[in-house]
Protein backbone atom coordinates (compact mmCIF):
# COMPACT_ATOMS: atom_id res chain seq x y z
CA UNK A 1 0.00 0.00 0.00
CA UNK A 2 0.97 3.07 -0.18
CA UNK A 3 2.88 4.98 2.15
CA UNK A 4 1.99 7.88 4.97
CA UNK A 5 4.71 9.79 4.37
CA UNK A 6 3.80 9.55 0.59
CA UNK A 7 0.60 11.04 1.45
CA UNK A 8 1.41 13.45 4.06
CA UNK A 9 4.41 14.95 1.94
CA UNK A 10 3.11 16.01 -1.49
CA UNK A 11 -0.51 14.37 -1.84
CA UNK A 12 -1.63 16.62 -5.02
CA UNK A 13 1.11 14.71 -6.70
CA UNK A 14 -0.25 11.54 -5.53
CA UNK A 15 -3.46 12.29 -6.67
CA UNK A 16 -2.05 13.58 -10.01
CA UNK A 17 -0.70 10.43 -10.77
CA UNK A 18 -3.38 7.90 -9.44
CA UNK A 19 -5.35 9.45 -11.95
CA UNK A 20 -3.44 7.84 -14.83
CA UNK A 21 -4.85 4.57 -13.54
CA UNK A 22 -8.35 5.90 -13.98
CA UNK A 23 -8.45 6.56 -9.77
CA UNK A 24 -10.15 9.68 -8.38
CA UNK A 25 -7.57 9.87 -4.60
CA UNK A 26 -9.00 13.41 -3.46
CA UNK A 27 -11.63 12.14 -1.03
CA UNK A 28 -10.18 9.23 0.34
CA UNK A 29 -6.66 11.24 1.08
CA UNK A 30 -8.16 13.95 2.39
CA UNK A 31 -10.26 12.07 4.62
CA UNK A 32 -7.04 9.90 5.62
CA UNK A 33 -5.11 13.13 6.19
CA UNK A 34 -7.83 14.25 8.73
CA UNK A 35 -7.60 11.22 10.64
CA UNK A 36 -4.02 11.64 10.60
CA UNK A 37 -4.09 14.24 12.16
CA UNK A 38 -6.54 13.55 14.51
CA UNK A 39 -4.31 10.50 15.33
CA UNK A 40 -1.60 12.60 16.36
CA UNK A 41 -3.48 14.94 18.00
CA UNK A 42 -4.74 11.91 20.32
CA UNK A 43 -1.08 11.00 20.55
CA UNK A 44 0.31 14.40 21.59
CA UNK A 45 -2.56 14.82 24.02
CA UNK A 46 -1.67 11.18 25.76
CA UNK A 47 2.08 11.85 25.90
CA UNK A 48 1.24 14.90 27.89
CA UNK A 49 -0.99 12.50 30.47
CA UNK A 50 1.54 10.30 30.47
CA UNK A 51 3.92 13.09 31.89
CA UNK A 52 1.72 14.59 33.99
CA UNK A 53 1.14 10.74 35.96
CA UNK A 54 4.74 10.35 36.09
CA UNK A 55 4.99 14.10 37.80
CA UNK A 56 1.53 12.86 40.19
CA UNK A 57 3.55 9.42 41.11
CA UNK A 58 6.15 11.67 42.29
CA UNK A 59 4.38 13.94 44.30
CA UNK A 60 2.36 10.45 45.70
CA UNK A 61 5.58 9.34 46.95
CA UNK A 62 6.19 12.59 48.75
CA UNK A 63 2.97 13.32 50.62
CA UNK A 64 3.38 9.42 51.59
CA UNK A 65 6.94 9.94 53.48
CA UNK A 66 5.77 13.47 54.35
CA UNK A 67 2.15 11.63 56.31
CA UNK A 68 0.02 13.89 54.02
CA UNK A 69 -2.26 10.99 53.59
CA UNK A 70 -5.35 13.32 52.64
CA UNK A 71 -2.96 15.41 49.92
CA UNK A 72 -2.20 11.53 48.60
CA UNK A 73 -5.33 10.27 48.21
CA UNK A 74 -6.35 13.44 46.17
CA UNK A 75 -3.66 12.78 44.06
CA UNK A 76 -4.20 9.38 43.59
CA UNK A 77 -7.78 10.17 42.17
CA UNK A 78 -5.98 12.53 39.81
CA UNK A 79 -4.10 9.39 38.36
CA UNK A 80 -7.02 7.35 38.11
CA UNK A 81 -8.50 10.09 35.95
CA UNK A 82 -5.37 10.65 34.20
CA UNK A 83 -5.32 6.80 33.27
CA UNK A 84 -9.36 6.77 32.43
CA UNK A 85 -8.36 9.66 29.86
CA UNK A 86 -5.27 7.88 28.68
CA UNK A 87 -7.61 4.64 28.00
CA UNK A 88 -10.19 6.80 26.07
CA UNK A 89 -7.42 8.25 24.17
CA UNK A 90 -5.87 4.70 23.24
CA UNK A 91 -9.09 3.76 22.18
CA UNK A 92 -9.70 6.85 19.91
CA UNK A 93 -6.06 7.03 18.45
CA UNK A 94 -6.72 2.66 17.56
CA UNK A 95 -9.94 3.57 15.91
CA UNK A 96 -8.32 6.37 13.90
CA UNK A 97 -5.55 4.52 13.14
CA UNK A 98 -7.60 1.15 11.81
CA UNK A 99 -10.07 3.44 9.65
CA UNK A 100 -6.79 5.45 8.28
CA UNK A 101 -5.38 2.45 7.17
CA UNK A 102 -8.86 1.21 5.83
CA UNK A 103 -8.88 3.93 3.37
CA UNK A 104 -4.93 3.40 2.27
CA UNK A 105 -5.40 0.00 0.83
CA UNK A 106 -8.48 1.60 -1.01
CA UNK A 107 -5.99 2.98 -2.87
CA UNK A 108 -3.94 1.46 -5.75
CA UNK A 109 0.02 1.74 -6.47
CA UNK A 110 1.36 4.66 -8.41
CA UNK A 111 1.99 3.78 -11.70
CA UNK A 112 5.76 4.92 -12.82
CA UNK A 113 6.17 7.73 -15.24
CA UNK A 114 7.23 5.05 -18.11
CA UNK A 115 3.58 4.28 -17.72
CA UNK A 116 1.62 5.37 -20.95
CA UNK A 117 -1.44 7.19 -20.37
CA UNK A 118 -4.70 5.50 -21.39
CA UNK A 119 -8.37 3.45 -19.99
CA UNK A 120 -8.28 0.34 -21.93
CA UNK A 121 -6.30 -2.28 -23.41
CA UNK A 122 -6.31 -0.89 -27.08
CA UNK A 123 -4.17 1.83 -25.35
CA UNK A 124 -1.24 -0.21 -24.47
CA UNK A 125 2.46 0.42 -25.94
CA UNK A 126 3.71 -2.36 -28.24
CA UNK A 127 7.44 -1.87 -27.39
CA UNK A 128 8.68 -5.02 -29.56
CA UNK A 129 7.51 -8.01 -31.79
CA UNK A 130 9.38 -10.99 -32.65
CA UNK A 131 9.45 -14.45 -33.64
CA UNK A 132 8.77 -16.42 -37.02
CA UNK A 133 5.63 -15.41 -39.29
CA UNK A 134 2.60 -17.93 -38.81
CA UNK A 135 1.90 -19.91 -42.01
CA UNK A 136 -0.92 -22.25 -41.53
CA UNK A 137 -1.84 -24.68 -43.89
CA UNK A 138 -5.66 -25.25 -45.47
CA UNK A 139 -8.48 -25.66 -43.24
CA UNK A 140 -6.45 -25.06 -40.41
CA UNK A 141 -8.24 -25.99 -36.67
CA UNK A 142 -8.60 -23.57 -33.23
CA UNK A 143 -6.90 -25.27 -31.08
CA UNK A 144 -10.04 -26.95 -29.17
CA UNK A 145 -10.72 -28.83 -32.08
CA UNK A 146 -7.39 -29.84 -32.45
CA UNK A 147 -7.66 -31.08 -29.27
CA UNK A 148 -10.56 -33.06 -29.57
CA UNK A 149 -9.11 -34.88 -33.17
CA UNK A 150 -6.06 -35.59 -31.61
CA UNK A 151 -7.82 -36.53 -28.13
CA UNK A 152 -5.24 -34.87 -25.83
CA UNK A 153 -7.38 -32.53 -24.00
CA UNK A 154 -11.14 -33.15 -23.03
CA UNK A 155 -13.32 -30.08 -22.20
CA UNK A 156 -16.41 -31.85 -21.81
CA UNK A 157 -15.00 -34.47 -19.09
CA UNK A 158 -13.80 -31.76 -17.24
CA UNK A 159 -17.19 -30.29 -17.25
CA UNK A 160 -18.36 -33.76 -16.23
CA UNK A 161 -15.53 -33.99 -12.89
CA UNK A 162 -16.19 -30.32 -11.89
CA UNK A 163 -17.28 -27.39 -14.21
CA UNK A 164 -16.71 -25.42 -17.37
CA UNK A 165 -12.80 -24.31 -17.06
CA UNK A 166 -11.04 -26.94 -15.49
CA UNK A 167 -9.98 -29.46 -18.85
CA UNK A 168 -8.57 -32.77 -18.58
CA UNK A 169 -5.16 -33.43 -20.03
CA UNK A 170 -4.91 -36.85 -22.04
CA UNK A 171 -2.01 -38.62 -23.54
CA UNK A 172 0.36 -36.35 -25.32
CA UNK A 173 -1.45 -33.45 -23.98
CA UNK A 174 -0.52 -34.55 -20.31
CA UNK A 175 2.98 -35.17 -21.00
CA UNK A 176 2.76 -31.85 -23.12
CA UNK A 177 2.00 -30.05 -20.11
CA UNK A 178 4.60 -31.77 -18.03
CA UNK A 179 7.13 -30.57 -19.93
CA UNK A 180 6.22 -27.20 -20.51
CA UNK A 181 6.06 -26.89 -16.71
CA UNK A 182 10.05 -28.74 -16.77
CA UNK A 183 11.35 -26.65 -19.40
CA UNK A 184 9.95 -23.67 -17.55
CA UNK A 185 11.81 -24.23 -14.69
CA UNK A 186 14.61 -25.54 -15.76
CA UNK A 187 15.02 -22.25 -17.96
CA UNK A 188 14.57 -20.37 -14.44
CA UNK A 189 16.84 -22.16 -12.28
CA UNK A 190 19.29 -21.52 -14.88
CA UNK A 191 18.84 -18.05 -14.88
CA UNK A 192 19.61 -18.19 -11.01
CA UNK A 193 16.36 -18.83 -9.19
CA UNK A 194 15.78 -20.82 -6.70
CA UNK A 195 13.06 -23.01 -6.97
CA UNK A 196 10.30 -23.47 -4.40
CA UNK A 197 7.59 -25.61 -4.10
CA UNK A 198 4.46 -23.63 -1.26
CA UNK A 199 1.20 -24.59 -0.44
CA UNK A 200 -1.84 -23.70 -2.91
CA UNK A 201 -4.03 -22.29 -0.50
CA UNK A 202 -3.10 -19.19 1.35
CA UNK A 203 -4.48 -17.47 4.54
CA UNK A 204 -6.15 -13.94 4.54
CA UNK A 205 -2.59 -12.19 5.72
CA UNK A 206 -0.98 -13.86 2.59
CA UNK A 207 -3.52 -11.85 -0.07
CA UNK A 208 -3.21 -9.22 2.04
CA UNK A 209 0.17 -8.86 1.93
CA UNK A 210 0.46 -9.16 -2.03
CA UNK A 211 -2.38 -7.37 -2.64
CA UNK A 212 -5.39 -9.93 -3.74
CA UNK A 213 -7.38 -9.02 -0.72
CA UNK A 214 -9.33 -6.77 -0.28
CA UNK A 215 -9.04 -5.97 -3.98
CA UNK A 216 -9.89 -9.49 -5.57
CA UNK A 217 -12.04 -11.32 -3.14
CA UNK A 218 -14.85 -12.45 -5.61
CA UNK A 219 -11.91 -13.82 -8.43
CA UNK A 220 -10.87 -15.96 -5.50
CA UNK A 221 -11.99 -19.25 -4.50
CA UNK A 222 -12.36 -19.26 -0.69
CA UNK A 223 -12.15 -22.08 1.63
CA UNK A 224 -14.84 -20.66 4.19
CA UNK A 225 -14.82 -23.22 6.83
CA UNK A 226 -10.77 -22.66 7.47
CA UNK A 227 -10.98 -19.07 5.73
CA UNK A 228 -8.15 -20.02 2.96
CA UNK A 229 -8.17 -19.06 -0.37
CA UNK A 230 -7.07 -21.06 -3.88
CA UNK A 231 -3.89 -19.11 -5.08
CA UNK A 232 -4.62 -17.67 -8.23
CA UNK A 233 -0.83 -17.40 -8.62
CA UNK A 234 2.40 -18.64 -7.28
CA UNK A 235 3.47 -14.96 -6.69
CA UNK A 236 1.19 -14.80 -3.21
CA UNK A 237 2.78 -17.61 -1.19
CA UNK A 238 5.98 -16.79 -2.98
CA UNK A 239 6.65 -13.08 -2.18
CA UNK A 240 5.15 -13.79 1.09
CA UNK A 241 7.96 -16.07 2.35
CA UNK A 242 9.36 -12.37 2.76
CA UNK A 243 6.64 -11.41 5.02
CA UNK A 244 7.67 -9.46 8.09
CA UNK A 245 11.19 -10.18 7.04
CA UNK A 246 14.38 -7.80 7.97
CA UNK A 247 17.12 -9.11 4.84
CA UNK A 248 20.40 -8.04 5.79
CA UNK A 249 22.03 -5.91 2.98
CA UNK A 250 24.20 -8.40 1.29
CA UNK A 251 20.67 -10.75 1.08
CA UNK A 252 19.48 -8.75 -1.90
CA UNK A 253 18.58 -9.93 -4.33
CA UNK A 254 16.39 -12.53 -3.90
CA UNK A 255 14.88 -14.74 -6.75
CA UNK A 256 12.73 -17.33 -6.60
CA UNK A 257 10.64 -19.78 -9.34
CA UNK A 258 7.46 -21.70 -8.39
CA UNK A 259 5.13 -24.01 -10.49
CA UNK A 260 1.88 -24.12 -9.13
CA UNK A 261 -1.52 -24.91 -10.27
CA UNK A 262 -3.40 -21.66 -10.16
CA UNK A 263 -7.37 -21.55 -9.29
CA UNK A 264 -9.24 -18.29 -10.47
CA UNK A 265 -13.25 -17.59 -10.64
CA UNK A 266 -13.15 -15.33 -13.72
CA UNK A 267 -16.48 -14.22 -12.82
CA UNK A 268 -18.05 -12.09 -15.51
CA UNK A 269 -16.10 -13.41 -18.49
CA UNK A 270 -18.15 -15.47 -21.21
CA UNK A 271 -18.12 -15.12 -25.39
CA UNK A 272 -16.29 -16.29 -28.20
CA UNK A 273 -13.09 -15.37 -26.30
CA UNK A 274 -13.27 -18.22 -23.43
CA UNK A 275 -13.34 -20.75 -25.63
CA UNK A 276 -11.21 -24.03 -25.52
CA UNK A 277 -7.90 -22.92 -23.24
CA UNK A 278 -8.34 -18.83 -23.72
CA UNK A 279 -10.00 -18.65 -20.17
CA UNK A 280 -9.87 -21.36 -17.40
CA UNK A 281 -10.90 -21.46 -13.66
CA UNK A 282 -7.68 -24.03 -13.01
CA UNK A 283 -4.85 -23.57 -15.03
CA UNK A 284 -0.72 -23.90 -14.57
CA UNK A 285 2.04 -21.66 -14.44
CA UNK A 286 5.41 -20.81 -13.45
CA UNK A 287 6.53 -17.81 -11.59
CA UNK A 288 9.25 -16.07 -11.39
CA UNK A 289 10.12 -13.39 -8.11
CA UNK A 290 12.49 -11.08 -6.93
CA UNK A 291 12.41 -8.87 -3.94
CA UNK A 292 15.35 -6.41 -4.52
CA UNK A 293 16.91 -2.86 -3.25
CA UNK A 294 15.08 0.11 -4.37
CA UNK A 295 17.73 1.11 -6.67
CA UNK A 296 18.01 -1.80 -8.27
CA UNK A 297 14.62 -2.54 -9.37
CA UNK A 298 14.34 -0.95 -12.58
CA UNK A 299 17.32 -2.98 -14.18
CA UNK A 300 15.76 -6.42 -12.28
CA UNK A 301 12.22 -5.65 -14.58
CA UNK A 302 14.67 -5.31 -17.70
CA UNK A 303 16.33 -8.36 -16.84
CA UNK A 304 13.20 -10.47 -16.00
CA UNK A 305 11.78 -9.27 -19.50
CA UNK A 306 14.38 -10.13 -21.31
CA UNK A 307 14.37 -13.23 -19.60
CA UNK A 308 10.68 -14.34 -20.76
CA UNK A 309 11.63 -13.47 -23.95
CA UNK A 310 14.53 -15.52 -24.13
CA UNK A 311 11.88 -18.72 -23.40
CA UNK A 312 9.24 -17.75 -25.75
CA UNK A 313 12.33 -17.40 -28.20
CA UNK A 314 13.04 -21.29 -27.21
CA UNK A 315 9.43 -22.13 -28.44
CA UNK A 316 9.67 -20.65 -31.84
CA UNK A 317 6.56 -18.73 -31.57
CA UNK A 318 5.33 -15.26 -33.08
CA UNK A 319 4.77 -13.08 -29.69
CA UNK A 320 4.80 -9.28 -29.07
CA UNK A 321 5.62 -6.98 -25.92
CA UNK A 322 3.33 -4.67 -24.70
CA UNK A 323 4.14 -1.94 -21.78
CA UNK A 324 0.40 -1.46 -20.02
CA UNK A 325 -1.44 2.00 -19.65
CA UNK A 326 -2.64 3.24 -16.79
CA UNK A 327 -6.07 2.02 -16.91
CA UNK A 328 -5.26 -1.14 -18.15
CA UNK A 329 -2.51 -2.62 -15.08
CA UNK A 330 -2.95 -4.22 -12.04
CA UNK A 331 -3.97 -2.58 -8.48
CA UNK A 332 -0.64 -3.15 -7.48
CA UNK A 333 1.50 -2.37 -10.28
CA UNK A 334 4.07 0.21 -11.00
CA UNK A 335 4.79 -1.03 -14.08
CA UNK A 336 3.61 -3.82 -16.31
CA UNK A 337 5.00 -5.48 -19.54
CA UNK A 338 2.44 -8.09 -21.28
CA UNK A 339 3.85 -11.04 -23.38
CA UNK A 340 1.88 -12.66 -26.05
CA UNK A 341 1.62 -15.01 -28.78
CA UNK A 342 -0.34 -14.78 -31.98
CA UNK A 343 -3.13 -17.67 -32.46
CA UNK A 344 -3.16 -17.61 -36.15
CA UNK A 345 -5.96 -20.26 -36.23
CA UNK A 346 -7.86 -18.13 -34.01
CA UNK A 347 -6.24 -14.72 -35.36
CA UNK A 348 -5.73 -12.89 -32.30
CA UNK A 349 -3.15 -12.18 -29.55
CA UNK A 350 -3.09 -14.41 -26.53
CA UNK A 351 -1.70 -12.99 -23.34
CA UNK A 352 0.45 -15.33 -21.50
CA UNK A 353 2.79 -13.68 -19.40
CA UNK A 354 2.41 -10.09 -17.23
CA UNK A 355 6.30 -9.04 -15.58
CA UNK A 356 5.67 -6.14 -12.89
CA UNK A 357 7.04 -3.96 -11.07
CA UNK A 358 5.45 -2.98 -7.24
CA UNK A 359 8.00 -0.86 -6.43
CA UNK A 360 7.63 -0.65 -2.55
CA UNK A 361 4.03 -1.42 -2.47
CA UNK A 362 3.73 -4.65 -1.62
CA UNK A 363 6.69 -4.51 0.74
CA UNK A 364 4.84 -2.14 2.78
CA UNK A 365 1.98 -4.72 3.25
CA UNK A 366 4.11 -6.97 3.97
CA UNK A 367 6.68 -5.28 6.74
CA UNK A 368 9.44 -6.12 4.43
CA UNK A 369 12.57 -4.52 4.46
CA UNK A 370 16.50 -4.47 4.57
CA UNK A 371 19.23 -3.63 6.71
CA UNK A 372 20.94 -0.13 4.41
CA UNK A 373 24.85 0.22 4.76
CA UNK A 374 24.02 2.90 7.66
CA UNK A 375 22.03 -0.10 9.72
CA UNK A 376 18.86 1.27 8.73
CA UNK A 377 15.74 -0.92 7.82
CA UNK A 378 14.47 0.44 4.40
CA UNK A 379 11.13 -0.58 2.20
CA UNK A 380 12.43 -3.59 -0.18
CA UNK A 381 11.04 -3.71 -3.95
CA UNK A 382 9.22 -6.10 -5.17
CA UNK A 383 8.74 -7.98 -8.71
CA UNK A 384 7.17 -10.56 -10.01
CA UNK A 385 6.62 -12.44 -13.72
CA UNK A 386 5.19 -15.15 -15.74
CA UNK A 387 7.47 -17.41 -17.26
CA UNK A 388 4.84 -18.87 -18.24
CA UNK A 389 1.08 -19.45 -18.21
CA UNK A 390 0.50 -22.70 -20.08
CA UNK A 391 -2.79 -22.88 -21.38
CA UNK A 392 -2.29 -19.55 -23.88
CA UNK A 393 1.24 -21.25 -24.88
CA UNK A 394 -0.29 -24.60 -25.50
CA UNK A 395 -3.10 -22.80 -27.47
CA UNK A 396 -0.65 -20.88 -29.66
CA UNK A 397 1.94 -24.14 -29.77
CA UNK A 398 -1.30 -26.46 -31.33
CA UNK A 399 -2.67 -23.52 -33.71
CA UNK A 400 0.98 -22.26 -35.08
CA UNK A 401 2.61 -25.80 -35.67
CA UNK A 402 -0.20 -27.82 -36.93
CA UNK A 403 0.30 -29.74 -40.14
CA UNK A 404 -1.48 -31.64 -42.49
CA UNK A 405 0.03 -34.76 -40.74
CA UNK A 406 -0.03 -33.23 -37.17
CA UNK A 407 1.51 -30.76 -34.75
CA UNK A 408 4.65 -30.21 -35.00
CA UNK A 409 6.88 -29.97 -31.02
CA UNK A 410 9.08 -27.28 -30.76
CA UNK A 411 13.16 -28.53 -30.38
CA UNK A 412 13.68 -27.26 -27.44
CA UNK A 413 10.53 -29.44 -25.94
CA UNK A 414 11.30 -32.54 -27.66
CA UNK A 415 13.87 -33.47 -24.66
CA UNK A 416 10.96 -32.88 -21.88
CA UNK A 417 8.09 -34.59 -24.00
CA UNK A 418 9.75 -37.61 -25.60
CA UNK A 419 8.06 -37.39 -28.86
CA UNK A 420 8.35 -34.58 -31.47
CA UNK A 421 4.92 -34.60 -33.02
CA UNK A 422 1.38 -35.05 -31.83
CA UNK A 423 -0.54 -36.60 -34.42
């Protein structure tokens, strides 16, 4: 979230800039900022009790050895009033406090000033395009129909076991996935991070600290009876390893890779563009995340970029690199870049990867911090990437590299799958 000082020190400027993510910040900071300060007003008004019942114990202990019983027991009233004020105070400065805060994670991060201005997704930045031109051959297939003639991934079964959005992987298609999850990995571990393996369902402090909650409740699926929710990516039980977490300064950076299945309602989305893989309620992916020093963050994002790019090169598929306007990012983005490939069958762009930057916002939430080289504890950065989502990748790997005798593995898969064509 963001910070206090933030607020307190120029909040115009905050406001300015929210506004590039669509946000409207006046009310709720200037309602914050009167709480503030009635906050500190509370707390200026109990350090003064507190010094005048340290000054009242004192003259307690006097009248005692002086035998002024009558001037004690006066004085002793005074402190019991004292305290009764200093509890009423407490209780005003907590309230102030908890609604102040309330308001703050109302608010969403401030997007950097590389961020282009716009409200939708036709307003994003293409900053690059790459890989081989898409030639499909005649009557070429989407890939759900590919799917279903080559039997490697049943939608209707899945309906059958559980609901629309959560497919069943046959064959091929379930050793496809295996080793798209492998290769993943192995690409990441490579590139230096550590790989993890956490739990699938978080608690409430967990999406609070990344940011899901109270932003995303109704995309989540929630576990009432033990009040845990499905991750909907690896990055919340990832980053929150870090939570309330003191690194000393030679510990950054951090990086870290997770696969994990990833569970998300999609409420609201329907139409020609949830068909097959486009849109699922369970799907897999591989994460990538850093938590690194302010100063630092900025050439981490470049890195991690070029680092999905270098495994969507691998595949041999036609993809593209957006940078995100304002009104199209994340609540707790600074800065977003959007891989995806082109499903010529389908003739659109699939998005399969998102690589932010949170800047110090998620840190905040989370208490996490370093050690500087002065011994003071400073707000870490935070970052976090696809590398990748699978069902988009599978999509565009069926569409692009079908044949007229079948579908065609990338090289760098055929290691990880054990077969070079599906078909």
């Amino acid at each position: 979230m963001l910070t206090l000082k933030m607020l307190r020190d120029d909040p115009e400027l905050v406001i300015k800039k929210l506004a590039k993510k669509n946000f409207d910040a006046r009310e709720i900071i200037a309602k914050v900022l009167e709480l503030d300060a009635q906050r500190r007003s509370f707390q200026t008004e109990s350090d003064a009790i507190v010094a005048q019942q340290k000054q009242k114990a004192a003259e307690i202990g006097g009248y005692m050895k002086q035998g002024l019983k009558e001037a004690a027991e006066k004085a002793k009233a005074e402190v019991a009033g004292l305290k009764a004020r200093s509890s009423e105070l407490l209780a005003k400065f907590d309230a102030a406090e908890a609604e102040m805060n309330s308001l703050i994670v109302l608010m969403p991060n401030i997007p950097c000033d590389l961020v282009p201005e716009g409200k939708t997704a036709e307003d994003n930045l293409v900053v690059k395009m790459g890989g081989p031109e898409v030639k499909l051959p005649e009557n070429a297939l989407p890939h759900w129909e590919l799917a279903k003639k080559y039997d490697i991934i049943d939608f209707d079964l899945g309906v059958k076991i559980t609901g629309a959005g959560f497919p069943v992987y046959k064959g091929k298609g379930a050793r496809l996935q295996r080793a798209l999850i492998n290769f993943f990995l192995d690409c990441n571990t490579a590139a230096g991070y550590q790989e993890v393996e956490p739990p699938v369902m978080v608690n409430q402090a967990s999406g609070f600290g990344t940011g899901q909650l109270p932003d995303k409740e109704g995309q989540m699926y929630h576990a009432t009876v033990d009040d845990f929710y499905m991750v909907p990516t690896a990055e919340v039980p990832v980053t929150n390893i870090f939570r309330d977490v003191i690194l000393a300064n030679d510990e950054c950076p951090q990086k870290m890779t997770a696969y994990t299945p990833c569970f998300r309602r999609e409420a609201g989305s329907y139409g020609k563009d949830v068909r097959g893989l486009n849109r699922l309620h369970q799907f897999d992916k591989v994460e990538i995340v850093r938590v690194e020093k302010p100063e630092n963050s900025y050439a981490a994002l470049d890195e991690m970029v070029a680092h999905v790019e270098s495994i969507v090169n691998k595949l041999g598929l036609r993809y593209r690199i957006l940078r995100l306007c304002g009104g199209d990012m994340s609540f707790t983005s600074a800065i977003t870049y959007d891989f995806e490939l082109w499903s010529a069958a389908q003739g659109r762009w699939l998005e399969i990867s998102s690589v932010s930057n949170f800047e110090s916002y998620q840190a905040n939430r989370l208490h996490l911090r370093y050690r500087d080289d002065d011994g003071k504890t400073q707000l870490c950065h935070t970052l976090n990437g696809s590398s990748l989502a699978l069902p988009r990748v599978v999509a565009a790997l069926l569409e692009d590299n079908q044949t007229a005798d079948g579908i065609i593995i990338p090289e760098a898969l055929r290691p990880y799958t054990g077969f070079d064509k599906i078909g």
